[in-house]
Protein backbone atom coordinates (compact mmCIF):
# COMPACT_ATOMS: atom_id res chain seq x y z
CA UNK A 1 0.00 0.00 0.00
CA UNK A 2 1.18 3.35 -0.81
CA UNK A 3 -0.76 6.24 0.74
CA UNK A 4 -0.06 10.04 0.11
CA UNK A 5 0.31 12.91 2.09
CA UNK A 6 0.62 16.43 0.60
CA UNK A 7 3.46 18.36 3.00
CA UNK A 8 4.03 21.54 1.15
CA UNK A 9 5.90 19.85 -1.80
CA UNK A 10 6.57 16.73 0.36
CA UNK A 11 5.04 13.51 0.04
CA UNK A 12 5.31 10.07 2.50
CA UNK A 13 4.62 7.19 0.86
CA UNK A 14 4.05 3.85 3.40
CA UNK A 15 5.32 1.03 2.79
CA UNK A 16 3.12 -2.20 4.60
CA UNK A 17 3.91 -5.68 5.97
CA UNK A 18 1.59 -7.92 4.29
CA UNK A 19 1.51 -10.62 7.23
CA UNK A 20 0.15 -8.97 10.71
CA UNK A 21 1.44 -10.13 13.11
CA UNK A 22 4.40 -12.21 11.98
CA UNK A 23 7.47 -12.45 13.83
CA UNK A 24 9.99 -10.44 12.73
CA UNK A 25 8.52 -8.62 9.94
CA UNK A 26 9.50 -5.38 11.09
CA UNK A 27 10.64 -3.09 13.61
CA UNK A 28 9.08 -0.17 15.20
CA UNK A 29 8.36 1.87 11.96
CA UNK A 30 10.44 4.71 11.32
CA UNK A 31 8.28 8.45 10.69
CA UNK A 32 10.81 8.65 7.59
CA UNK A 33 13.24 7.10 5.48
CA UNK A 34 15.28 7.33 3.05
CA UNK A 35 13.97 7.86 -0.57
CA UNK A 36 16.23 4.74 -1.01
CA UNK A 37 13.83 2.78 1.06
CA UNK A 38 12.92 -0.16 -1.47
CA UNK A 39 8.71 -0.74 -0.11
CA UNK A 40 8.35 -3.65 1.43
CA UNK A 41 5.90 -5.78 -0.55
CA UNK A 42 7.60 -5.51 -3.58
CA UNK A 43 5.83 -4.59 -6.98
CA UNK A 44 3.41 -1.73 -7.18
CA UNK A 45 1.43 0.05 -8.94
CA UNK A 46 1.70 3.81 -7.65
CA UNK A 47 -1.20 5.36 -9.28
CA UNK A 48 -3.05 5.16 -12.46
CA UNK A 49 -0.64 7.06 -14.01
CA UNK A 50 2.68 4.56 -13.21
CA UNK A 51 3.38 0.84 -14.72
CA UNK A 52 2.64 -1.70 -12.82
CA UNK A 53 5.94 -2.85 -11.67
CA UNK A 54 7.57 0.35 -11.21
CA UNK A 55 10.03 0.37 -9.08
CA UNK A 56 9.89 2.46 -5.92
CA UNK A 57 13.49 4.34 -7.09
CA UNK A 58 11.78 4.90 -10.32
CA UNK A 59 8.74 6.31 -9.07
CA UNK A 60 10.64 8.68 -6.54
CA UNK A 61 12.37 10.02 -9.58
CA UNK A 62 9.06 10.30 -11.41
CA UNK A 63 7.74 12.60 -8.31
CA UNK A 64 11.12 14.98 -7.76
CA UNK A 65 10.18 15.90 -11.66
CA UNK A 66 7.06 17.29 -10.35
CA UNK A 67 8.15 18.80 -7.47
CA UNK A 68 7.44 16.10 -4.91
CA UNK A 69 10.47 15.25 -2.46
CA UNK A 70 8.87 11.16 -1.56
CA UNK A 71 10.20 9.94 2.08
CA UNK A 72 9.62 6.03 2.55
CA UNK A 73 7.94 4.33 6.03
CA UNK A 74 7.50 0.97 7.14
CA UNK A 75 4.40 0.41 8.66
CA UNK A 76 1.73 -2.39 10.15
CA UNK A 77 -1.08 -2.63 8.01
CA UNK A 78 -3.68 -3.38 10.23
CA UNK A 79 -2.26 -0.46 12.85
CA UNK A 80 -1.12 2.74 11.14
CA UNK A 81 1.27 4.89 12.78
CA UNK A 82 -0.45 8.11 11.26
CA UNK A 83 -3.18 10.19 12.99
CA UNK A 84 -6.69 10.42 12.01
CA UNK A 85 -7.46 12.32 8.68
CA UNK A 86 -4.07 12.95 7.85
CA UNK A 87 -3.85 11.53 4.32
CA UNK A 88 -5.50 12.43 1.09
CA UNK A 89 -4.97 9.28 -0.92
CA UNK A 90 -4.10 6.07 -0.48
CA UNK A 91 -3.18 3.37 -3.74
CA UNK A 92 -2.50 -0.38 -2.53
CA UNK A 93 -1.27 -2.21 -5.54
CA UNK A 94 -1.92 -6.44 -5.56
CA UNK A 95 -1.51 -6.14 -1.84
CA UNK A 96 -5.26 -6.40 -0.32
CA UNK A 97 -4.81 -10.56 -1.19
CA UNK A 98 -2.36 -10.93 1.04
CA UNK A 99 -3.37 -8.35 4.27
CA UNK A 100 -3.81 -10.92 6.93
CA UNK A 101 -7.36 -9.17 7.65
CA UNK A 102 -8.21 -7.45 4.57
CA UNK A 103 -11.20 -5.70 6.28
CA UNK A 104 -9.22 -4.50 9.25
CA UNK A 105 -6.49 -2.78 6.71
CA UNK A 106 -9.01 -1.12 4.41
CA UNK A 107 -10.86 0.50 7.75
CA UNK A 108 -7.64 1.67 8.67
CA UNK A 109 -7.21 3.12 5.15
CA UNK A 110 -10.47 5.24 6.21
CA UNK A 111 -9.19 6.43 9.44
CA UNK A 112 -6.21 8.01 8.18
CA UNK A 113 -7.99 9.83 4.73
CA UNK A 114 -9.32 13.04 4.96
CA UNK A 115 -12.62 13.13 4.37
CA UNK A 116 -13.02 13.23 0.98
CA UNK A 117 -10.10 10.94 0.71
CA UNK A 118 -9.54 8.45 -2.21
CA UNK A 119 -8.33 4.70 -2.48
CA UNK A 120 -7.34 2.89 -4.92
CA UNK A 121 -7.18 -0.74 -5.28
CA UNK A 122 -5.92 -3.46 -7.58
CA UNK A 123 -6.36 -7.15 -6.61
CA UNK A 124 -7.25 -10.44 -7.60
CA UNK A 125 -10.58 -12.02 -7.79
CA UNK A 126 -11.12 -15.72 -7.41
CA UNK A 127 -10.36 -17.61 -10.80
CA UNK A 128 -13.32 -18.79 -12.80
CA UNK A 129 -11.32 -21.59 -15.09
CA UNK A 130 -10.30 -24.64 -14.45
CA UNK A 131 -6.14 -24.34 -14.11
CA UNK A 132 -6.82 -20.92 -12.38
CA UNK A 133 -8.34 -22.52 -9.33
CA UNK A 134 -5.85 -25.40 -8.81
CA UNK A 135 -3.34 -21.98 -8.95
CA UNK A 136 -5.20 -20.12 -6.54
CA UNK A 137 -5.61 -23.14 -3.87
CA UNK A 138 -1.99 -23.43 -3.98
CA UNK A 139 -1.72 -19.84 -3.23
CA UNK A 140 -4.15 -19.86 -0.66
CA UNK A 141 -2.48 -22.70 1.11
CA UNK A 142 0.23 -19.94 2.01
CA UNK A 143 -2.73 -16.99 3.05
CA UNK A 144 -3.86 -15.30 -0.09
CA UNK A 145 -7.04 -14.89 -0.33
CA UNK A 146 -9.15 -13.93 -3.51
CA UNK A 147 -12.67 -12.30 -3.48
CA UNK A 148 -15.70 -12.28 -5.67
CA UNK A 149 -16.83 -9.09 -6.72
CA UNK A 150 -19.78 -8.29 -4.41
CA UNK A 151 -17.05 -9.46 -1.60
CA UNK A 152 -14.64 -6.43 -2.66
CA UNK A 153 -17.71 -3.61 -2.61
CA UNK A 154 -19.14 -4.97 0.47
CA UNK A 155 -15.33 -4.70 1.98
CA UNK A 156 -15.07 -1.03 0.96
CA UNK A 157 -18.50 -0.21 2.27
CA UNK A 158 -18.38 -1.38 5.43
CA UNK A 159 -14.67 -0.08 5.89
CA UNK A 160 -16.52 3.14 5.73
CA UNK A 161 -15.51 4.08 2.13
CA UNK A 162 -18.32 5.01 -0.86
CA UNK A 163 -17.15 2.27 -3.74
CA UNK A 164 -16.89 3.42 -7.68
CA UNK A 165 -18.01 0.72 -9.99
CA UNK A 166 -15.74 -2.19 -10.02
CA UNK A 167 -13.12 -2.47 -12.83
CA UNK A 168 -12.33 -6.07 -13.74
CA UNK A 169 -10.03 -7.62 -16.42
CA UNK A 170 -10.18 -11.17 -16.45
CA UNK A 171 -9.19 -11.94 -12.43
CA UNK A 172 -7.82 -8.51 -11.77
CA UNK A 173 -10.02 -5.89 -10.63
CA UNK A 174 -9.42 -2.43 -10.17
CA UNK A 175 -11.52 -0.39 -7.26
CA UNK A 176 -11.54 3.28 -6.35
CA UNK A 177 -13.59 4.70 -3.60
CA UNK A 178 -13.57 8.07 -1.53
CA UNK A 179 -14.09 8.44 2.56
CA UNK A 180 -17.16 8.97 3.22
């Protein structure tokens, strides 16, 4: 998960353990880091705008074009080290399959937006043929979980967060929603 927040031309962007809980995953998070700071669960996709894959170097670079100075932060998905309302956007990238609690870390997505706030989600819904379901069991065997659609909308809405319509291609789906 990458979430946003505007600092005069400074931005944080969080990086999240995907496994709650787990021994060892991290240390107390530090408030920043440096831009150096490879996130934590790996491949992203920063915004709409950025390839999925990006690299969190190569996005940094992307924002100091702009005018954004990016500072990196490890942090517990399910227990955010940010007060309330303190974000404007939030983007988690592939990651809500593998969130421990996936309904704990999107309500803690809504605590620290802004009213107003946006998310953005990419994820993966549970396979319809044949091959894709013996691949998903396997995957689930290690805690991944996949949703149906209606399970993804009723997540966001009872998070707290007013869903758009849900984006799918193929497995993947794409969902946006604001704070309510």
């Amino acid at each position: 998960m990458i979430a946003t927040r505007p600092s005069g031309t400074s931005t944080r962007f969080v990086s999240l353990r995907t496994r709650a809980g787990s021994p060892n995953s991290f240390s107390e998070p530090p408030q920043t880091a440096p831009a150096k700071t490879p996130l934590a669960n790996g491949k992203f996709s920063a915004s709409a705008r950025t390839k999925e894959g990006a690299s969190p170097l190569r996005f940094a670079r992307r924002a100091r074009k702009i005018g954004v100075s990016p500072s990196f932060a490890r942090a517990n998905a399910e227990n955010l080290p940010f007060a309330d309302a303190s974000f404007d956007g939030a983007v988690c990238g592939g990651s809500l399959n593998e969130f421990g609690d996936p309904a704990r870390t999107l309500r803690e997505r809504r605590r620290v937006l802004k009213p107003g706030g946006r998310v953005a989600i990419m994820g993966i819904l549970k396979a319809r043929s044949t091959w894709g379901k013996r691949l998903q069991r396997l995957l689930s065997a290690g805690g991944v979980c996949f949703f149906e659609p209606n399970q993804v909308m009723s997540l966001l809405d009872h998070a707290g967060l007013e869903p758009d319509p849900l984006k799918t291609h193929g497995a993947v789906f794409f969902a946006g929603a604001t704070r309510r």
